[in-house]
Protein backbone atom coordinates (compact mmCIF):
# COMPACT_ATOMS: atom_id res chain seq x y z
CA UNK A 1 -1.17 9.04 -3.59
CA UNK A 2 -4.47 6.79 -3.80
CA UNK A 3 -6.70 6.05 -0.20
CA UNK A 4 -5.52 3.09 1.29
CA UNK A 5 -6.27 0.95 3.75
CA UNK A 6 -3.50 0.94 6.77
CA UNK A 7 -1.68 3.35 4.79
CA UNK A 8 1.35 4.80 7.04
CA UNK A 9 0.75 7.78 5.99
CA UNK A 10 1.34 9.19 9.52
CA UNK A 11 4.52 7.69 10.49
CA UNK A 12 6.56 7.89 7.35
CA UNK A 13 8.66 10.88 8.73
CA UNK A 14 9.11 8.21 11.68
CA UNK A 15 10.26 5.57 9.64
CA UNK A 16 12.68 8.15 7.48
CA UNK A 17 14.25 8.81 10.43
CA UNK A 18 14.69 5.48 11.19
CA UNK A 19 16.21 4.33 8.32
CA UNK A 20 18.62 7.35 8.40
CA UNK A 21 19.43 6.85 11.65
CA UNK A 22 20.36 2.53 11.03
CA UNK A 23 22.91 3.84 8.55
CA UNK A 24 21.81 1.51 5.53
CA UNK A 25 22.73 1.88 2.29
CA UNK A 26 20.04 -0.61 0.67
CA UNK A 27 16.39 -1.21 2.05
CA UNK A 28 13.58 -3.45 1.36
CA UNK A 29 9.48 -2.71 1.57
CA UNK A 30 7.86 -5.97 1.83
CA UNK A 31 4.01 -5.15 1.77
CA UNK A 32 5.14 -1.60 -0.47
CA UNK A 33 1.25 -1.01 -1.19
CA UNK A 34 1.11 2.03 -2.27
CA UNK A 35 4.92 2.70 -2.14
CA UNK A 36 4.06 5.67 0.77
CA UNK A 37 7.17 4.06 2.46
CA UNK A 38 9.50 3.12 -0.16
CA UNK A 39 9.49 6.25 -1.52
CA UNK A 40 10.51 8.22 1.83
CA UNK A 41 13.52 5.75 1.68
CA UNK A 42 14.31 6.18 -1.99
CA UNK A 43 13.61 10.63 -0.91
CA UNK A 44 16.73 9.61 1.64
CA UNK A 45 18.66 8.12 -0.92
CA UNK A 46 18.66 5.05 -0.18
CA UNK A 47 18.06 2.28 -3.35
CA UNK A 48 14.79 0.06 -2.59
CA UNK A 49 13.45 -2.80 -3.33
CA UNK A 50 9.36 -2.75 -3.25
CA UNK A 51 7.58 -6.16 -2.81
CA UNK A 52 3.88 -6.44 -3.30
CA UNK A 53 1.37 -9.17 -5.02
CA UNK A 54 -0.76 -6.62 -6.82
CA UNK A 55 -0.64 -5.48 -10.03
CA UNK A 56 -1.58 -2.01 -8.90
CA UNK A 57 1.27 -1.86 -6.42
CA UNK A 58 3.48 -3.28 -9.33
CA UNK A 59 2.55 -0.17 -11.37
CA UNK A 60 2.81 2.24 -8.59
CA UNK A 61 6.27 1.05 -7.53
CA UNK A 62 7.78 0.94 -11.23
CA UNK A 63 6.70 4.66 -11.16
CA UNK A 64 7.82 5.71 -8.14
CA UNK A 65 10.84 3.17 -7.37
CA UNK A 66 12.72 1.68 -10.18
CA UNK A 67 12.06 4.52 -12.42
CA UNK A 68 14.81 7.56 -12.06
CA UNK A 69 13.87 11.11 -12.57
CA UNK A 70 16.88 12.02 -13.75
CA UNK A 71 16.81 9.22 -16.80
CA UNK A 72 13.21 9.61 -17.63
CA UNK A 73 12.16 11.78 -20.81
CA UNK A 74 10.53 14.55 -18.96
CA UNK A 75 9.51 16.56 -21.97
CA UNK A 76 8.01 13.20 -23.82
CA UNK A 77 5.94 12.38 -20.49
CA UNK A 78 4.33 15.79 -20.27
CA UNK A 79 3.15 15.72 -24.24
CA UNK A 80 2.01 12.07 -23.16
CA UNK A 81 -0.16 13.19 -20.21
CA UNK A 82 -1.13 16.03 -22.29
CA UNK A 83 -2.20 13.86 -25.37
CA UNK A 84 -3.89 11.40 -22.93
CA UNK A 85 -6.12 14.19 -21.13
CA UNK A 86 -7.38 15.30 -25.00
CA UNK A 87 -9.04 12.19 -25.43
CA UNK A 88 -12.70 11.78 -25.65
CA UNK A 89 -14.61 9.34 -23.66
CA UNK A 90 -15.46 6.03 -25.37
CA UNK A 91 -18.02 3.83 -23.26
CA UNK A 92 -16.40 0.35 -22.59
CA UNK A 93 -16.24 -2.29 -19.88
CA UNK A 94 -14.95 -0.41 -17.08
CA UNK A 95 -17.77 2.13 -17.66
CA UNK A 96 -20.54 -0.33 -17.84
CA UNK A 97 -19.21 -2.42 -14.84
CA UNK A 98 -18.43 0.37 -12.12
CA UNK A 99 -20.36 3.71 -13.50
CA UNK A 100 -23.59 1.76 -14.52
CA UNK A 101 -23.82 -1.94 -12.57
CA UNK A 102 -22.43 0.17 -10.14
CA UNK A 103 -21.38 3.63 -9.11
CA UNK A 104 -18.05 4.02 -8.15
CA UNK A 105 -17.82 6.55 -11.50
CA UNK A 106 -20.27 8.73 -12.81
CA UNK A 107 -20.20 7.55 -16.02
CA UNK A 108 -18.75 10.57 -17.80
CA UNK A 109 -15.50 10.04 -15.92
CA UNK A 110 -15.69 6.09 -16.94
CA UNK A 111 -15.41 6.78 -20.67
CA UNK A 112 -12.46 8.72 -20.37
CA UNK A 113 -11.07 6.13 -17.97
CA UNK A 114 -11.98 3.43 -21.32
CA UNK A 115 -10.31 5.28 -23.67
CA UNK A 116 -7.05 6.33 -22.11
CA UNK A 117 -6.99 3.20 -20.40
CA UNK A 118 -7.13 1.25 -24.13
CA UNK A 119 -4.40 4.25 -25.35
CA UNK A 120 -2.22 3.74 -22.76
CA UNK A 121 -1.83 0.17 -24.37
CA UNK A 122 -2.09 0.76 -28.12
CA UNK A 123 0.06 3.74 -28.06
CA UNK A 124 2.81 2.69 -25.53
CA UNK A 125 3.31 -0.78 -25.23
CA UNK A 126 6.71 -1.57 -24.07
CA UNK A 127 7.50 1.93 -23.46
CA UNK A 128 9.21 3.10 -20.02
CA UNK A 129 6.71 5.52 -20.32
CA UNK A 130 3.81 2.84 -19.81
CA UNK A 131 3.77 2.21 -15.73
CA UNK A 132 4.41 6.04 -15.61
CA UNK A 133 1.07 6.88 -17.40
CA UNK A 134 -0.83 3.73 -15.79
CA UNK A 135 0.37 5.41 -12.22
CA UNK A 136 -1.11 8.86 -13.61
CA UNK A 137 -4.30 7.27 -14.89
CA UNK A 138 -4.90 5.48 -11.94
CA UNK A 139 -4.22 8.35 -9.09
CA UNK A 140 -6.66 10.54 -11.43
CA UNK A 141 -9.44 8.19 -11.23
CA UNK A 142 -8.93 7.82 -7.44
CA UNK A 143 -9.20 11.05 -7.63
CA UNK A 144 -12.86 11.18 -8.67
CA UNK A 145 -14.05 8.08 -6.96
CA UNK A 146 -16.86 7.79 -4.90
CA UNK A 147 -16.11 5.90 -2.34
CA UNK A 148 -15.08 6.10 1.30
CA UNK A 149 -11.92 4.77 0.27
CA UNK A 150 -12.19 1.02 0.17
CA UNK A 151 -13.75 -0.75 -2.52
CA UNK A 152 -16.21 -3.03 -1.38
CA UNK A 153 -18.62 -0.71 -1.57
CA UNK A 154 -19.87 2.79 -3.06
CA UNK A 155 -21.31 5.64 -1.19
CA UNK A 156 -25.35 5.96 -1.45
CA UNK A 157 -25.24 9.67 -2.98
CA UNK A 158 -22.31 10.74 -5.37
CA UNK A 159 -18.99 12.13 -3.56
CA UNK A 160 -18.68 15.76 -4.31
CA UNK A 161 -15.57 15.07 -5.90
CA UNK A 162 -17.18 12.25 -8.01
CA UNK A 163 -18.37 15.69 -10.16
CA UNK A 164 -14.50 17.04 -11.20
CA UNK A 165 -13.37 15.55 -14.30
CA UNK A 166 -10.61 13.23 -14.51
CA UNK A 167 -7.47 14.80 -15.30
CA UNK A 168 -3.99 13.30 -15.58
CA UNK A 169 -1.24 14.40 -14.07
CA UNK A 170 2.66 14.19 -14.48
CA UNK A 171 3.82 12.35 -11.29
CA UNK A 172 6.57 13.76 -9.11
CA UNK A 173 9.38 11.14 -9.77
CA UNK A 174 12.39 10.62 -7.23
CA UNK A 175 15.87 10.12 -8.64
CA UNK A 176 17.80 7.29 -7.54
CA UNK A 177 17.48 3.50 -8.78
CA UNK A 178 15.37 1.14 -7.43
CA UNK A 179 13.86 -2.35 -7.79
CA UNK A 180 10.35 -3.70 -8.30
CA UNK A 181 9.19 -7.57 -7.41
CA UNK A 182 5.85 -8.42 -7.66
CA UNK A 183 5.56 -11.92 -5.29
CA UNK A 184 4.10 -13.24 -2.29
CA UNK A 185 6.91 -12.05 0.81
CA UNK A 186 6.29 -15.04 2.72
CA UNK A 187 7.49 -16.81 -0.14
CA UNK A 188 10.43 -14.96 -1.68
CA UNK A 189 12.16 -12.95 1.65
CA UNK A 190 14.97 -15.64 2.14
CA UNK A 191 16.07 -15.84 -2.39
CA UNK A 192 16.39 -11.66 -2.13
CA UNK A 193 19.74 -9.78 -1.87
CA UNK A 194 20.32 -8.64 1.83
CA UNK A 195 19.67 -5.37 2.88
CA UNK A 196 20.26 -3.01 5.36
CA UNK A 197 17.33 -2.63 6.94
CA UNK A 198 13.81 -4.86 5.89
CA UNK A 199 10.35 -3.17 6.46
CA UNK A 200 7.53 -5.39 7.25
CA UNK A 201 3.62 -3.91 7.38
CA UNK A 202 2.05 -7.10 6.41
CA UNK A 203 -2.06 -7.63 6.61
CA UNK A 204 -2.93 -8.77 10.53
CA UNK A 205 -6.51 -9.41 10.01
CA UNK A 206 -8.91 -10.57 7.46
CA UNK A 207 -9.52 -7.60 5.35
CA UNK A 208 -8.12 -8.66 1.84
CA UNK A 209 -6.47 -5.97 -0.54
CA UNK A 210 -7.39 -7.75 -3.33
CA UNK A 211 -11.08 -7.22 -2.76
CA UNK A 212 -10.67 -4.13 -1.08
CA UNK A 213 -9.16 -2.47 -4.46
CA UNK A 214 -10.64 -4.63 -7.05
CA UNK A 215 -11.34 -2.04 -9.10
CA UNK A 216 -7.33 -1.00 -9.29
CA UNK A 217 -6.44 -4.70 -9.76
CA UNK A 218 -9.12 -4.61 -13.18
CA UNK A 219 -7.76 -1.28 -14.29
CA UNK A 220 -4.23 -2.35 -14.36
CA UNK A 221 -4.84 -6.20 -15.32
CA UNK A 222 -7.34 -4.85 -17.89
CA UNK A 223 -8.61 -7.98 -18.76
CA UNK A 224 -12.45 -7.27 -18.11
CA UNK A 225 -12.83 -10.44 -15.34
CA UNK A 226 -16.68 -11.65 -14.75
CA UNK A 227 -17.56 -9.78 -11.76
CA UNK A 228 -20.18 -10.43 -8.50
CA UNK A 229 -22.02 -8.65 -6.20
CA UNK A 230 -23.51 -4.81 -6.42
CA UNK A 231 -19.27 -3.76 -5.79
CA UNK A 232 -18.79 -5.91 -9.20
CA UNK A 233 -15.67 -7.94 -7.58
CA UNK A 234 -13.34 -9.94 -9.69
CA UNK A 235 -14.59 -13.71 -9.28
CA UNK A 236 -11.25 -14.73 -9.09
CA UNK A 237 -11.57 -13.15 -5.49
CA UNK A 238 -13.17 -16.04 -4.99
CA UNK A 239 -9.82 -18.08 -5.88
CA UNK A 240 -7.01 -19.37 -3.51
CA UNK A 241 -4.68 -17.92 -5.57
CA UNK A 242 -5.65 -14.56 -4.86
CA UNK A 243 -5.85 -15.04 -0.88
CA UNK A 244 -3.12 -14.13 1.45
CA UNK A 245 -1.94 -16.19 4.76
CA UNK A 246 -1.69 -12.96 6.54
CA UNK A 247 -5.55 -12.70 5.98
CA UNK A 248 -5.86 -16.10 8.21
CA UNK A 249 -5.68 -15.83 11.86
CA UNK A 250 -4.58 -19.72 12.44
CA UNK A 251 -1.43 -19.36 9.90
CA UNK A 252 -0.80 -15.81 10.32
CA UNK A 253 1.44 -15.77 13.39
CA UNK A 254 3.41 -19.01 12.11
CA UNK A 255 3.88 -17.43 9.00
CA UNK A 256 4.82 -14.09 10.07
CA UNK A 257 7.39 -15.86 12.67
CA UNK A 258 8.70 -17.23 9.76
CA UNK A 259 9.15 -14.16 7.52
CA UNK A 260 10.77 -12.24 10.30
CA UNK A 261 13.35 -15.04 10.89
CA UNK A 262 14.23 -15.51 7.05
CA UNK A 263 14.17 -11.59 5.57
CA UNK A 264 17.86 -11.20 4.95
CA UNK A 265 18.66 -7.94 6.48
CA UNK A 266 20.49 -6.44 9.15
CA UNK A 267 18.14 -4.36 10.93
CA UNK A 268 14.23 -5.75 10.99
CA UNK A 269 11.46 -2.96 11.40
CA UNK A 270 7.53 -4.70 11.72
CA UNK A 271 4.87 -2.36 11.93
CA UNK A 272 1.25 -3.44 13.08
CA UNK A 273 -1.53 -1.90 15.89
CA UNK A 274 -3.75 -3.33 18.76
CA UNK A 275 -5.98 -4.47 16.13
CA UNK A 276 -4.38 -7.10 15.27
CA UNK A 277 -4.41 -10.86 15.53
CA UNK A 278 -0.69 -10.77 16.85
CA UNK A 279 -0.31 -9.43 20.81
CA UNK A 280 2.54 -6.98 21.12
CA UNK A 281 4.67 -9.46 23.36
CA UNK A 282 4.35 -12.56 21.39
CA UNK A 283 5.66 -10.03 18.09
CA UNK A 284 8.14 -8.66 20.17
CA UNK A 285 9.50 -12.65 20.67
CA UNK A 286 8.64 -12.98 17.19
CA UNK A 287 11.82 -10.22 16.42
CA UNK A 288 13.82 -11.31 19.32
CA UNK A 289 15.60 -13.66 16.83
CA UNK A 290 17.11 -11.16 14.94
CA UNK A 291 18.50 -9.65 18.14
CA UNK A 292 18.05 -6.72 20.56
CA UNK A 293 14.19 -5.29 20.31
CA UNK A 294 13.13 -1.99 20.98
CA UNK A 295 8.91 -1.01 20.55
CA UNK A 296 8.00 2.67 19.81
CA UNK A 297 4.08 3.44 20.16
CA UNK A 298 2.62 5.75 17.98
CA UNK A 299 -1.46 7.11 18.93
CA UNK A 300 -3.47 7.65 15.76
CA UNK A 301 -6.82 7.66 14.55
CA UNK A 302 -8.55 4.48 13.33
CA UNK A 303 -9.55 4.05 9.29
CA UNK A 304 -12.34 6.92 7.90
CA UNK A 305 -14.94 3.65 8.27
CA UNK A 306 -14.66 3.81 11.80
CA UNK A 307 -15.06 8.04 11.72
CA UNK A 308 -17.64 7.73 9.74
CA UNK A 309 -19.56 4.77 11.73
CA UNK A 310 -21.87 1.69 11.06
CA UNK A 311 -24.50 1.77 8.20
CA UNK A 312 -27.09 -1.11 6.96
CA UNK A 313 -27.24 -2.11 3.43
CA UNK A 314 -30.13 0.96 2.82
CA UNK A 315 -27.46 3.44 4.60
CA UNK A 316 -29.01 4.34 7.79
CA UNK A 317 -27.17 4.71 10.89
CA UNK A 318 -27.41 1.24 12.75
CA UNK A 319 -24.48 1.55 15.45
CA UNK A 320 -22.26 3.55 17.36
CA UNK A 321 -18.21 2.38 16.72
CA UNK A 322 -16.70 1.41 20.18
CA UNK A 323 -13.22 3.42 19.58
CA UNK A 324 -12.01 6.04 17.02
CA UNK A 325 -8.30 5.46 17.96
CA UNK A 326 -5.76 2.99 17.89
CA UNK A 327 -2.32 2.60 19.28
CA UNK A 328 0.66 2.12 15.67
CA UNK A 329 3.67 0.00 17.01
CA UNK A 330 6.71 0.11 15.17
CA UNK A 331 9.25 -3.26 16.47
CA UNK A 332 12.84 -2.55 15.82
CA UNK A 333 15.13 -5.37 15.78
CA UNK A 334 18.77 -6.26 14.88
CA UNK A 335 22.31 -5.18 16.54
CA UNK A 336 21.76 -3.55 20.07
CA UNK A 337 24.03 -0.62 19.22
CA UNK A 338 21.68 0.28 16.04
CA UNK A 339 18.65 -0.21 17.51
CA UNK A 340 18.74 2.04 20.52
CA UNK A 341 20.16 4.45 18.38
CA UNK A 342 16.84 3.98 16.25
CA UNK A 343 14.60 4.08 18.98
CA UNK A 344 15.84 6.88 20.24
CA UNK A 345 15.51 8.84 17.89
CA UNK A 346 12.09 7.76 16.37
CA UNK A 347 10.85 8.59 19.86
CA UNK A 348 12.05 11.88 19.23
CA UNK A 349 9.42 11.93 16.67
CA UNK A 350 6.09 12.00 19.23
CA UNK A 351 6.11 8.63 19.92
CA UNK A 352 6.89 6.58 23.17
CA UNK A 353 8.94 3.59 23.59
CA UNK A 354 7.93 0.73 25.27
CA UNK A 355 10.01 -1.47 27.55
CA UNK A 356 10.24 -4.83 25.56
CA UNK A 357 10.79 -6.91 29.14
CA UNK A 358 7.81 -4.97 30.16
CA UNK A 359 5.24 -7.08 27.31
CA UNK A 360 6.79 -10.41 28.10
CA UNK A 361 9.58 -10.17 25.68
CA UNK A 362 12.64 -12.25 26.70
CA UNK A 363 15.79 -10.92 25.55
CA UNK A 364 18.67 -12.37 23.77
């Protein structure tokens, strides 16, 4: 699975246990991302639907979601990988815009990301094989990044890993069906089927994921944008189009009200921190809608930029970070009867559950 920003990574045994515990059949990942999530509900059998507006999500999720392991061709994927890995490196835009402009790639790695990457669409266009190798291709070259995980920058000496060679790999597919939308949430939550339980882990502050993993949107998209800046970003970054209301702090609350109230499902889970823009009471009214509300608190550690700590542009140590932890809320909200039985048992799971009445919440 690629580094991601605000991945879940942490509580996905929590949330497993939560959707076991609702009893739903059918479940639905808003913000998918990197599909961490969905596929813990698709490992518990139950069919998802993954919801994201990147392309790289798109490609992830068709691997990992709609696509059943027990329908793919798993001897025809292996001599795919196998013919991919084979092929020599052949210098093209991706290695002259992030190995040479910049270094996110040494540039031996960026020819072979070139020529698969050109392979992958000359030799298996419209094949169900496709997002499957375009998932491989891109977890490989995460792989040998060299990066602290976010895209908006490159680190001033080459990651050790930066070294390996890239090397594709078969990806370990779940069986099951599944469904993949790519759309803006805000805009599509009330036309989807309902579900048994919805999943929200929308953006709550103004770091965008489409800057953030530019480089992922131009590998999938492969359309070799004009590009800005010493991280070479996309200058449709620049565009409305590619901007998110969750990544404004007037029209983020009002449109994550919204989303919560329309997402056609029984059981509403919305996961956030004390980061964010939203306080944990006014979310917690936010849910009440949907009906009883139970919080569970979760202590983690903050992203690896905080870890690592605060740099100027020439990489020396400027600052000191004020906090290397954060407090992970997960909001639970539906039918009384489900929900404490939710809460209670993702509590069981190391985390603590918070009194709604006790942040201001007033209860249906």
């Amino acid at each position: 699975m690629i580094k991601y920003l605000g991945s879940k990574r942490l509580l996905v045994p929590v949330l497993g246990e939560l959707v076991r515990s609702s009893g739903a059949a059918t479940a639905l990942d808003l913000f998918t991302g990197t599909t961490r999530v969905a596929q813990e509900f698709k490992r518990r059998g139950i069919e998802v639907t993954a919801v994201d507006t990147a392309r790289y999500s798109e490609v992830l999720a068709c691997c990992y979601i709609q696509s059943d392991a027990d329908r793919v061709d798993r001897v025809a994927l292996a001599q795919a990988v196998a013919y991919l890995n084979a092929l020599k490196g052949v210098p093209g835009y991706f290695t002259e815009t992030f190995c040479v402009r910049s270094r996110f790639f040494q540039p031996f790695n960026g020819e072979r990301i070139d020529a698969i990457r050109d392979r992958i669409d000359s030799d298996f266009s419209g094949s169900p094989l496709r997002p499957i190798l375009l998932c491989s291709l891109l977890e490989a070259a995460d792989r040998v990044d060299s990066t602290t995980g976010l895209q908006m920058a490159y680190v001033k000496k080459w990651a050790q890993r930066s070294f390996k060679p890239l090397e594709l790999r078969v990806p370990a597919l779940l069986p099951g069906p599944g469904r993949v939308v790519r759309d803006d949430a805000a805009k599509i939550a009330a036309d989807l089927e309902p579900v048994g339980l919805a999943y929200l882990d929308p953006p709550y502050n103004q770091h965008r994921y489409y800057t953030n993993y530019h480089i992922w949107e131009t590998l999938i998209a492969w359309d070799s944008p004009d590009h800005y800046g010493k991280a070479c970003k996309r200058v449709d970054s620049r565009d409305d189009s590619t901007k998110s209301v969750f990544n404004r702090k007037r029209e983020m609350p009002d449109a994550l009200r919204e989303l919560i109230a329309n997402v056609r499902a029984q059981v509403v889970v919305v996961s956030y921190n004390n980061e964010s823009w939203v306080a944990p009471e006014d979310l917690v009214d936010m849910c009440s809608v949907r009906g009883h509300v139970e919080v569970l608190a979760f202590d983690s550690k903050r992203y690896v930029g905080a870890q690592i700590g605060v740099y100027n542009p020439r990489g020396v140590k400027v600052g000191r970070v004020s906090h290397l932890r954060n407090v992970e809320y997960l909001v639970v909200s539906g039918p009384r009867e489900v929900v404490t039985r939710m809460a209670a048992c993702g509590a069981s799971r190391h985390g603590s559950t918070l009194r709604p009445a006790l942040l201001g919440e007033r209860l249906e």
